[in-house]
PDB file of N, CA and C in Angstrom:
ATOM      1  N   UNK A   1      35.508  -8.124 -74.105  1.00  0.00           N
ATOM      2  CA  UNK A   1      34.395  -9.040 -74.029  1.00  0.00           C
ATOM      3  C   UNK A   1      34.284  -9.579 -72.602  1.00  0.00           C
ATOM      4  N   UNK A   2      33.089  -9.862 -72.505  1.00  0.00           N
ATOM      5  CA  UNK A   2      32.722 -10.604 -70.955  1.00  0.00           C
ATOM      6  C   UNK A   2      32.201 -11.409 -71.111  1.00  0.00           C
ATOM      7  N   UNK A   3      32.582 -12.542 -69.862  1.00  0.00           N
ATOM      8  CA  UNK A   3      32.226 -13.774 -69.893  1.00  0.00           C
ATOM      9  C   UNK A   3      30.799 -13.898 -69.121  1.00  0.00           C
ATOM     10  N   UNK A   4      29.933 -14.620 -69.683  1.00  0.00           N
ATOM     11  CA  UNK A   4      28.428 -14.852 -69.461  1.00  0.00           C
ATOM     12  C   UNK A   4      28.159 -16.402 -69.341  1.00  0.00           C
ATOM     13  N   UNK A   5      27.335 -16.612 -69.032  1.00  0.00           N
ATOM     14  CA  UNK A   5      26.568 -18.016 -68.195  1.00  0.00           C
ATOM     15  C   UNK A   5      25.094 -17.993 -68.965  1.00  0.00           C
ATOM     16  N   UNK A   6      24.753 -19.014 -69.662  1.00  0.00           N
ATOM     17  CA  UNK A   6      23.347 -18.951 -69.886  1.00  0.00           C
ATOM     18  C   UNK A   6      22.879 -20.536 -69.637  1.00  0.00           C
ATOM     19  N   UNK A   7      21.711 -20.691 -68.632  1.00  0.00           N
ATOM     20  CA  UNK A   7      21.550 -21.671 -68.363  1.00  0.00           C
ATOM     21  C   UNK A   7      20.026 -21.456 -69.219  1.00  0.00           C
ATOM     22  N   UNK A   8      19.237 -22.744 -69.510  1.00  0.00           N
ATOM     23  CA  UNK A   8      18.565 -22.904 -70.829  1.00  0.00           C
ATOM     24  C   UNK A   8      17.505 -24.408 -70.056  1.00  0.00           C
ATOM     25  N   UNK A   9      16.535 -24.014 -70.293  1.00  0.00           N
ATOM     26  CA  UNK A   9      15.628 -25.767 -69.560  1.00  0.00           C
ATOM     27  C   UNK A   9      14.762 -25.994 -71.542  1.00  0.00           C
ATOM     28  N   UNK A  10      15.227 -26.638 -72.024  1.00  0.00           N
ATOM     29  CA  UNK A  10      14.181 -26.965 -73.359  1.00  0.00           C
ATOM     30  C   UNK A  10      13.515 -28.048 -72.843  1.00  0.00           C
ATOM     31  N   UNK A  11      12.602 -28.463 -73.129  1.00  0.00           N
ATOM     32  CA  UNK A  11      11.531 -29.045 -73.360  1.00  0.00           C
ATOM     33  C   UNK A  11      11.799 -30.647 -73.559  1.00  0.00           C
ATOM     34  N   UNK A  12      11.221 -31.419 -72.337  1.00  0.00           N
ATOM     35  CA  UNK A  12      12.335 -32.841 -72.257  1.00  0.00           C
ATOM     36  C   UNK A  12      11.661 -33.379 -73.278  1.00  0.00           C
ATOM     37  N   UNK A  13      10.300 -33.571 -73.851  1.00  0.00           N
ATOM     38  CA  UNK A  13       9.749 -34.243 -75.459  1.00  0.00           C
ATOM     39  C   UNK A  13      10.329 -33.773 -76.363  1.00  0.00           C
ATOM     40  N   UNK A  14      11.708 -33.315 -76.706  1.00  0.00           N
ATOM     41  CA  UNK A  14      12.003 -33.123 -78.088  1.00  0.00           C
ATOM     42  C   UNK A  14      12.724 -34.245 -78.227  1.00  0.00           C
ATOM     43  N   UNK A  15      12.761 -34.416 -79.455  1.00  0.00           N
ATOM     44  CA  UNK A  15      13.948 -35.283 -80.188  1.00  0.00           C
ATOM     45  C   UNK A  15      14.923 -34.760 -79.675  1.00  0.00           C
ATOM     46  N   UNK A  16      16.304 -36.020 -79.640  1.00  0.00           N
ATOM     47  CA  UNK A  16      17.517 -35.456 -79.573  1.00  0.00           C
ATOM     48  C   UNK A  16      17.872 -35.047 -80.844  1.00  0.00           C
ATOM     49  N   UNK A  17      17.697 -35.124 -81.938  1.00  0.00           N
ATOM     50  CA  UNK A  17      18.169 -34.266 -82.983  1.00  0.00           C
ATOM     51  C   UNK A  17      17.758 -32.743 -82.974  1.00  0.00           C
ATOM     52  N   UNK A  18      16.309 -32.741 -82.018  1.00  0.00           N
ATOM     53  CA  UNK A  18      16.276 -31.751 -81.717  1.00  0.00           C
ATOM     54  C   UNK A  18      16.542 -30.895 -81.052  1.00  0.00           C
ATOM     55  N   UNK A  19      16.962 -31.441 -79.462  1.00  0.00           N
ATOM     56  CA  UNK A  19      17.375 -30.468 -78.883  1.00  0.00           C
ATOM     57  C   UNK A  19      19.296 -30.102 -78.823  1.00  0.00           C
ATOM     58  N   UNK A  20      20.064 -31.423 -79.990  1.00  0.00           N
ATOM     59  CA  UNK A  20      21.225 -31.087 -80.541  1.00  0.00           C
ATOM     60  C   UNK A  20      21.590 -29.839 -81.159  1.00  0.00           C
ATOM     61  N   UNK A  21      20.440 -29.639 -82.134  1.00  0.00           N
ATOM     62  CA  UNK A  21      19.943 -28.742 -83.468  1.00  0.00           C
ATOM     63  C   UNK A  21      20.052 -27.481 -82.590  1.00  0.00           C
ATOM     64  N   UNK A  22      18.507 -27.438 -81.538  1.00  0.00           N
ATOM     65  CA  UNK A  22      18.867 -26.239 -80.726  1.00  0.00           C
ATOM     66  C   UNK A  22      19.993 -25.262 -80.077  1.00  0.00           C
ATOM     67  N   UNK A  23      20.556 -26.478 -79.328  1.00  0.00           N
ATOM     68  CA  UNK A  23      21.902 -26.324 -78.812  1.00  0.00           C
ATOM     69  C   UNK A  23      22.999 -25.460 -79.963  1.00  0.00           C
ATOM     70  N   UNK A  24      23.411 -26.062 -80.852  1.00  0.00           N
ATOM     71  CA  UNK A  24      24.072 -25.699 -81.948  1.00  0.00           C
ATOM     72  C   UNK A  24      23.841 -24.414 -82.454  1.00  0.00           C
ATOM     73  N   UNK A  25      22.492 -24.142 -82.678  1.00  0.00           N
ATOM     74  CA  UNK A  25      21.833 -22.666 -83.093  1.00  0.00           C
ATOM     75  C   UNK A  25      22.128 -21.391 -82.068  1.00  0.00           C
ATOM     76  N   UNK A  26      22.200 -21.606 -80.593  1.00  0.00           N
ATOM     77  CA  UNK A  26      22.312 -21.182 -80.308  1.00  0.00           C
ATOM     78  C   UNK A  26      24.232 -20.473 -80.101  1.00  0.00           C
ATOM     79  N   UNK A  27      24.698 -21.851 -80.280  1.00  0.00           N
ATOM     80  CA  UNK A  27      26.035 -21.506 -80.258  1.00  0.00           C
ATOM     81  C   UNK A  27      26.745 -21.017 -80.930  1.00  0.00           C
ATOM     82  N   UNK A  28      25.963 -21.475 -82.726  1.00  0.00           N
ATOM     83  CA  UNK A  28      26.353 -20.590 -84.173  1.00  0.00           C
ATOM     84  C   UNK A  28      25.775 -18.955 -83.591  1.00  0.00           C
ATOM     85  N   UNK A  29      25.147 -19.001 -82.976  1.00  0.00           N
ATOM     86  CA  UNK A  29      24.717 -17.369 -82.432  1.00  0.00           C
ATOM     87  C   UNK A  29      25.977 -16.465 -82.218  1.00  0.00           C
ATOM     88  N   UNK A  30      26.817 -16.894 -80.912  1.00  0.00           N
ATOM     89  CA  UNK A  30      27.479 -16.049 -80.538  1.00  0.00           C
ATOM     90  C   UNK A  30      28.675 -16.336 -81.187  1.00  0.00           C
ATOM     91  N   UNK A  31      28.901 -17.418 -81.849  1.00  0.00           N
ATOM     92  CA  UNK A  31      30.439 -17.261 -82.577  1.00  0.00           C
ATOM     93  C   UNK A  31      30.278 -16.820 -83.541  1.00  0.00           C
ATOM     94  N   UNK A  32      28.911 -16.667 -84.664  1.00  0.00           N
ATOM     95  CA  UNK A  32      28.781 -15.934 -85.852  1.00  0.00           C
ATOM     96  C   UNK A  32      28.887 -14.443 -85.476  1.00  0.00           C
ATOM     97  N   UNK A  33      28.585 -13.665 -84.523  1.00  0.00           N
ATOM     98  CA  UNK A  33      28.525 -12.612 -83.904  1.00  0.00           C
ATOM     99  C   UNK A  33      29.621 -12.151 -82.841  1.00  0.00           C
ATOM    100  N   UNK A  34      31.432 -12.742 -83.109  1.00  0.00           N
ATOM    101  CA  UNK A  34      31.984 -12.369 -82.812  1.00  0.00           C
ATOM    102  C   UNK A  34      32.654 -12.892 -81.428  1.00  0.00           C
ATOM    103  N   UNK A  35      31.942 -13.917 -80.848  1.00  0.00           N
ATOM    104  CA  UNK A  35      31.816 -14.312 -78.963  1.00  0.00           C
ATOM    105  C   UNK A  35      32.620 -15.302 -79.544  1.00  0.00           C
ATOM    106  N   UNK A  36      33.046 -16.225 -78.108  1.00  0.00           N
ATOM    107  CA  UNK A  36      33.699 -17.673 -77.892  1.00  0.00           C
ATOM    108  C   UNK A  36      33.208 -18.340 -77.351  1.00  0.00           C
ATOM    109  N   UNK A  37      32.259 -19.597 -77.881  1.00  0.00           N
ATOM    110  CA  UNK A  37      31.906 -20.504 -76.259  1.00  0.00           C
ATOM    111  C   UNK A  37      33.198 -21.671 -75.740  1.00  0.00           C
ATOM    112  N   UNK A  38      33.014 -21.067 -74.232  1.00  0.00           N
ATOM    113  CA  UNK A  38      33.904 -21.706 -73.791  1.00  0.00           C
ATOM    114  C   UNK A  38      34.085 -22.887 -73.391  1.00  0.00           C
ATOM    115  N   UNK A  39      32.302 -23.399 -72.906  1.00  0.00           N
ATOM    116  CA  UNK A  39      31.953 -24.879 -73.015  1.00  0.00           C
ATOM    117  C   UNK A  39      30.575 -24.974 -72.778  1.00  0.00           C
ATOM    118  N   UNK A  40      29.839 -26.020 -73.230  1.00  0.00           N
ATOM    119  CA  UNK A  40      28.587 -26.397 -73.101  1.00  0.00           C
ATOM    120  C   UNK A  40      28.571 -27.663 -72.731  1.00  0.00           C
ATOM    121  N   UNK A  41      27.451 -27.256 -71.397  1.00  0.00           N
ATOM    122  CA  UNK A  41      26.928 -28.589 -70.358  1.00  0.00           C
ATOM    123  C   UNK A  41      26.260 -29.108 -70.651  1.00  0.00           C
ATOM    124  N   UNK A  42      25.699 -30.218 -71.159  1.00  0.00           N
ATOM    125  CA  UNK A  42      24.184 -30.869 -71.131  1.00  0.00           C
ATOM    126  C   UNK A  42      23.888 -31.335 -70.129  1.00  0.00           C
ATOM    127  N   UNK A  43      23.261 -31.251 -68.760  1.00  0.00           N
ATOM    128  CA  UNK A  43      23.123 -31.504 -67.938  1.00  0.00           C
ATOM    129  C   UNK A  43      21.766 -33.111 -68.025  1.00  0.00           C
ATOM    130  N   UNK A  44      20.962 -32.726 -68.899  1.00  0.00           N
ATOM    131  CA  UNK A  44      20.025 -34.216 -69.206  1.00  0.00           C
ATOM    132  C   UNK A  44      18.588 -33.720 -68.725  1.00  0.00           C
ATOM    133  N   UNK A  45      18.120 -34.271 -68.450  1.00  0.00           N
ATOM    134  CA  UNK A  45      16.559 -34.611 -68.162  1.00  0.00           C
ATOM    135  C   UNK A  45      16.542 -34.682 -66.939  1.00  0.00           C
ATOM    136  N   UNK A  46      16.017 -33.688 -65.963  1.00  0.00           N
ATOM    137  CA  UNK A  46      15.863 -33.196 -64.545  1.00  0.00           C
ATOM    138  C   UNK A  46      14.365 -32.753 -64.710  1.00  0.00           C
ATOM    139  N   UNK A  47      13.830 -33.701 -63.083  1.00  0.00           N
ATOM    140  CA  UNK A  47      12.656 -32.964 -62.617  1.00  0.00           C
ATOM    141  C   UNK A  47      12.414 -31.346 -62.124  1.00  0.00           C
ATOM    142  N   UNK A  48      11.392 -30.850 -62.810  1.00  0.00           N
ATOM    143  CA  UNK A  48      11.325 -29.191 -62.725  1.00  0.00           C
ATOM    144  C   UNK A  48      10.865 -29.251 -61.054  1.00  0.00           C
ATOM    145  N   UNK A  49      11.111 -28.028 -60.775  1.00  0.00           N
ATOM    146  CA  UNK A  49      10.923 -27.952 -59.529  1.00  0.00           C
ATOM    147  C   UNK A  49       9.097 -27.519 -59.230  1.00  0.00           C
ATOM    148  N   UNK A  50       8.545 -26.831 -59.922  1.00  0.00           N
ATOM    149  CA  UNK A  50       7.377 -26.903 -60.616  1.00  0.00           C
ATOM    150  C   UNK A  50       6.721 -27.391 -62.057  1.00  0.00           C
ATOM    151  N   UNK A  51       5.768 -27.155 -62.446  1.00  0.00           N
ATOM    152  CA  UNK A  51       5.263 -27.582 -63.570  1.00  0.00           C
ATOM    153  C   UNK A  51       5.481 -26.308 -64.291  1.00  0.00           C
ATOM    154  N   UNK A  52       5.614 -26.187 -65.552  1.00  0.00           N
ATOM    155  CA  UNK A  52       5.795 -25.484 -66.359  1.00  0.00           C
ATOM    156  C   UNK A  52       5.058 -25.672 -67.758  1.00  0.00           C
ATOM    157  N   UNK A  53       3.926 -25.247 -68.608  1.00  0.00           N
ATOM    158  CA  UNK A  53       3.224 -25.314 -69.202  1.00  0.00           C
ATOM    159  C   UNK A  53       3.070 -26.691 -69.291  1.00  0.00           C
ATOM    160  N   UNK A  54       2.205 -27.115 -68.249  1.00  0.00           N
ATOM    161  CA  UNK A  54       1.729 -27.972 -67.754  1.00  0.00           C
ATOM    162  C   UNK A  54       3.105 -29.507 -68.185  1.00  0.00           C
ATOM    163  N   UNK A  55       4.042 -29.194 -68.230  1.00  0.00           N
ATOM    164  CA  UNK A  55       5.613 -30.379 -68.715  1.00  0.00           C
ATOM    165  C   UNK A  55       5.642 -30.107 -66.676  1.00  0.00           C
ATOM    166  N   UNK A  56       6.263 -31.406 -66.570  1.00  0.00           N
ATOM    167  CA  UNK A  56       6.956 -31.790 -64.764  1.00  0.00           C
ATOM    168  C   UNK A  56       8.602 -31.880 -65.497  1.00  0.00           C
ATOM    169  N   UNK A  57       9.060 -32.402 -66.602  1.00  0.00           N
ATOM    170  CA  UNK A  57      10.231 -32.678 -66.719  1.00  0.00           C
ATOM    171  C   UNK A  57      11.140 -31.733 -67.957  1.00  0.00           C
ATOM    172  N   UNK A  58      12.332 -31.029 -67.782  1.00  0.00           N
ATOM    173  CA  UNK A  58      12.829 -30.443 -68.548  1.00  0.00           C
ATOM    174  C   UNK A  58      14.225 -30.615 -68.522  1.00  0.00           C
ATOM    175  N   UNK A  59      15.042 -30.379 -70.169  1.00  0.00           N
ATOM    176  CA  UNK A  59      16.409 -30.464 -70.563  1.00  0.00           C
ATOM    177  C   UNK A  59      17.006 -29.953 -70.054  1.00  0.00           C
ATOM    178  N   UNK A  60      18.287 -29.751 -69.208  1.00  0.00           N
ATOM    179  CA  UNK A  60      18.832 -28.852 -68.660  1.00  0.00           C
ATOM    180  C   UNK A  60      20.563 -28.678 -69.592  1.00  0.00           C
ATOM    181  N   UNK A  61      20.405 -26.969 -70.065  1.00  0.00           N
ATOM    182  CA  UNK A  61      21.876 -27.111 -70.450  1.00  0.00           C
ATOM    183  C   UNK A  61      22.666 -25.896 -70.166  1.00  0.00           C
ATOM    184  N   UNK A  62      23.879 -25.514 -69.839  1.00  0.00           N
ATOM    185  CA  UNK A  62      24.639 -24.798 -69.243  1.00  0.00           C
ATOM    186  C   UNK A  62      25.833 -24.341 -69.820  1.00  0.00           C
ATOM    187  N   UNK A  63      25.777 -22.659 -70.656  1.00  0.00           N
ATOM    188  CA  UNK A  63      26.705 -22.737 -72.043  1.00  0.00           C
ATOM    189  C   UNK A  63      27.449 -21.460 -71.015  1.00  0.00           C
ATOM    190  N   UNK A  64      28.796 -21.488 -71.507  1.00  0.00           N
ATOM    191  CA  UNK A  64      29.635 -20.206 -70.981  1.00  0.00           C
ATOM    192  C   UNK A  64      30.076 -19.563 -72.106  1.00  0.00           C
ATOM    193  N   UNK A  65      30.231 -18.481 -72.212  1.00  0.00           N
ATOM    194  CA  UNK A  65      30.620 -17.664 -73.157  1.00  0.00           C
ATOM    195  C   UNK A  65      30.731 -16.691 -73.468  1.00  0.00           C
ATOM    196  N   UNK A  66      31.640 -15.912 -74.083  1.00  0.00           N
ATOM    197  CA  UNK A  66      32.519 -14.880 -74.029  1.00  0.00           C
ATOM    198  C   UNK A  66      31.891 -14.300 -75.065  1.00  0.00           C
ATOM    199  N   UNK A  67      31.307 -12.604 -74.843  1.00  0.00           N
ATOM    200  CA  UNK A  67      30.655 -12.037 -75.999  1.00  0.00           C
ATOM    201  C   UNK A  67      30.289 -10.233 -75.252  1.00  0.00           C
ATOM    202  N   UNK A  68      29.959  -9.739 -76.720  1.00  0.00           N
ATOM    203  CA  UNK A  68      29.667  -8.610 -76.054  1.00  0.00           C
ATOM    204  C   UNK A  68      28.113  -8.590 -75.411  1.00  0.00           C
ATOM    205  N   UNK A  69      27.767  -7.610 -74.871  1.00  0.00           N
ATOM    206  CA  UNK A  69      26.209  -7.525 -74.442  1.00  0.00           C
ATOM    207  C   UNK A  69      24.754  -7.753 -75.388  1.00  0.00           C
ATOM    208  N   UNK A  70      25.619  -7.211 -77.065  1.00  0.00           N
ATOM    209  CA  UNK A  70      24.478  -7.192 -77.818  1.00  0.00           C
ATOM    210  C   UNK A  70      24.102  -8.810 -78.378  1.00  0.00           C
ATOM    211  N   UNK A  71      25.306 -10.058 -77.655  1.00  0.00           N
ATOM    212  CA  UNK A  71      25.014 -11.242 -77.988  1.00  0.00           C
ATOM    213  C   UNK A  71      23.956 -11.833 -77.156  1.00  0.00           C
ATOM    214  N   UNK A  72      24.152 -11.017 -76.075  1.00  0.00           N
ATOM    215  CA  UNK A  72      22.902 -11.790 -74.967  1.00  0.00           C
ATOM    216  C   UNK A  72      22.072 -10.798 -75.103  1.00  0.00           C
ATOM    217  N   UNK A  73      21.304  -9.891 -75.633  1.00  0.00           N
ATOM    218  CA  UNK A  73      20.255  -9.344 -76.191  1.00  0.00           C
ATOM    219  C   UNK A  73      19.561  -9.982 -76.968  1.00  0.00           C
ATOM    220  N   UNK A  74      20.253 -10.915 -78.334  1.00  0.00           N
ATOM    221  CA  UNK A  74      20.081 -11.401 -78.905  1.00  0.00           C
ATOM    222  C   UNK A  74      19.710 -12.664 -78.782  1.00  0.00           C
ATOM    223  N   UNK A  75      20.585 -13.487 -77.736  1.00  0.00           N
ATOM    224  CA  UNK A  75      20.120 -14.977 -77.658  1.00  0.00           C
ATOM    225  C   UNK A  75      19.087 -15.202 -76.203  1.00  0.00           C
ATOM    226  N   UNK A  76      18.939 -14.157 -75.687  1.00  0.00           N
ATOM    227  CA  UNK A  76      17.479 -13.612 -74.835  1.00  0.00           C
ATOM    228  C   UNK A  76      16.198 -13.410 -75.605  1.00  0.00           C
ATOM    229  N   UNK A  77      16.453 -13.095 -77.006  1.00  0.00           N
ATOM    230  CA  UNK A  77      15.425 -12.411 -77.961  1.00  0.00           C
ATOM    231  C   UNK A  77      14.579 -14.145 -78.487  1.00  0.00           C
ATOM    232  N   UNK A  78      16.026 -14.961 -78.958  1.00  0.00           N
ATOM    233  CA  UNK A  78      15.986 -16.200 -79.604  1.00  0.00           C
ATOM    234  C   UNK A  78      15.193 -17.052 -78.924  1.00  0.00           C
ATOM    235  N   UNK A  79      15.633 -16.797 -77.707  1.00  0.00           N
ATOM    236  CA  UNK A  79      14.700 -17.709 -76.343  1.00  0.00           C
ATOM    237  C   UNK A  79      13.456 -17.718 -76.276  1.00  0.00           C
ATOM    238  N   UNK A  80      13.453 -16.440 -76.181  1.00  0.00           N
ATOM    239  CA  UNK A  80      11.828 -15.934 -76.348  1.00  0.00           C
ATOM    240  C   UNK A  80      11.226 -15.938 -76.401  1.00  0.00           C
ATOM    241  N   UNK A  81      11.410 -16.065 -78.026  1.00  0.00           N
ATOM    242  CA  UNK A  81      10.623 -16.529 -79.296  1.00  0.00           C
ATOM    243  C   UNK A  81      10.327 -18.143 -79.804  1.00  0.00           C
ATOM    244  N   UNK A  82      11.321 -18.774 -78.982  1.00  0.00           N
ATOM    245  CA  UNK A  82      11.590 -20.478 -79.157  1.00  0.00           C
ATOM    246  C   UNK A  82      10.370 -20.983 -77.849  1.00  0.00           C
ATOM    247  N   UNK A  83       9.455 -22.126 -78.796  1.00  0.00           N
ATOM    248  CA  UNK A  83       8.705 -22.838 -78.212  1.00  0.00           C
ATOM    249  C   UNK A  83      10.001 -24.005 -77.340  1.00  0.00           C
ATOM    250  N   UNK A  84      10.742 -24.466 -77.958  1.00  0.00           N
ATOM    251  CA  UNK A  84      11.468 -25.398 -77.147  1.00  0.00           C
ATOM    252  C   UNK A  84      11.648 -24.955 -75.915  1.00  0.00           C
ATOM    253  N   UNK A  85      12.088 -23.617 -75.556  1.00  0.00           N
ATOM    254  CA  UNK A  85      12.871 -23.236 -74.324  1.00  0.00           C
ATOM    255  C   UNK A  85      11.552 -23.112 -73.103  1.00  0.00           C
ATOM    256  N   UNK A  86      12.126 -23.790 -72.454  1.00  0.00           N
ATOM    257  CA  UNK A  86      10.981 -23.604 -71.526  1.00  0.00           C
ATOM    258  C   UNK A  86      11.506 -21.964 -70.423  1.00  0.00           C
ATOM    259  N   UNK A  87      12.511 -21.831 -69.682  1.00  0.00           N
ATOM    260  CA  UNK A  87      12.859 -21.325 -68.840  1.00  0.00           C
ATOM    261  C   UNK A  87      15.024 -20.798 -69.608  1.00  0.00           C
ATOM    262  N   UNK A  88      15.015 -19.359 -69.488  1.00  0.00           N
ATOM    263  CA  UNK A  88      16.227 -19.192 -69.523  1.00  0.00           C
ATOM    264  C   UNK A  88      17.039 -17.990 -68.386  1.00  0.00           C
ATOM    265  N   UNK A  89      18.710 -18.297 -68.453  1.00  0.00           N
ATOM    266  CA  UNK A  89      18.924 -17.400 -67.293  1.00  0.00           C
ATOM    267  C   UNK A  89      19.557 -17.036 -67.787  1.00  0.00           C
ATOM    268  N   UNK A  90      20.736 -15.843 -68.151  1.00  0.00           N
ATOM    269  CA  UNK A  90      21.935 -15.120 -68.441  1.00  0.00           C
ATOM    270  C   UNK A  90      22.513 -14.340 -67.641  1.00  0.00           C
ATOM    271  N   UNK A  91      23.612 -14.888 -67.122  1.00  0.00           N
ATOM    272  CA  UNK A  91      24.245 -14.333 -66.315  1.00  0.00           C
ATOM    273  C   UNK A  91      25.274 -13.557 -66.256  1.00  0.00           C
ATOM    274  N   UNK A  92      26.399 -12.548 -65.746  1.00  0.00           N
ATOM    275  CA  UNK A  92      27.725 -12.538 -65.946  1.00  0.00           C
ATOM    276  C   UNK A  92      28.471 -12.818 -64.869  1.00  0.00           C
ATOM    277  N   UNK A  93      29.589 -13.703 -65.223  1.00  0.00           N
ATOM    278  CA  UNK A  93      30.236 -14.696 -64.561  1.00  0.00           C
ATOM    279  C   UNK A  93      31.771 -14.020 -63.534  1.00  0.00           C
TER     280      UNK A  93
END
């Protein structure tokens, strides 16, 4: 397994139950599918460096984690498809 970086901007108007909820979903992702997260950042509510569907302000959070490739296929797919996420990155570390 290899260790990966996914940095994540959701959407600073959610509830915090919501963007907890998010967070969590994403993390039941790669440990239901075999990965380890090794830690998750919440970095908070940072000005975007541009506007982004028409939002100036977004969540910033920063997960590390250990998985095969078909987990970040997958939580690339999740992103995607998620209105919360404004902006995502996946990296390998």
């Amino acid at each position: 397994m290899k260790t990966y970086e996914m940095l994540y901007v959701l959407d600073a108007a959610l509830t915090d139950e919501a963007k907890e909820s998010f967070v969590s979903r994403l993390e039941a992702i790669v440990t239901d599918n075999g990965g380890k997260v090794v830690s998750t950042d919440k970095w908070g509510v940072k000005k975007l460096a541009y506007p982004i569907n028409y939002k100036s302000d977004g969540y910033y959070v920063l997960m590390t984690f250990e998985a095969e490739s078909a987990v970040v296929k997958e939580l690339d797919r999740i992103c995607g498809l998620s209105t919360e996420v404004l902006r995502r990155m996946i990296t390998n570390k």
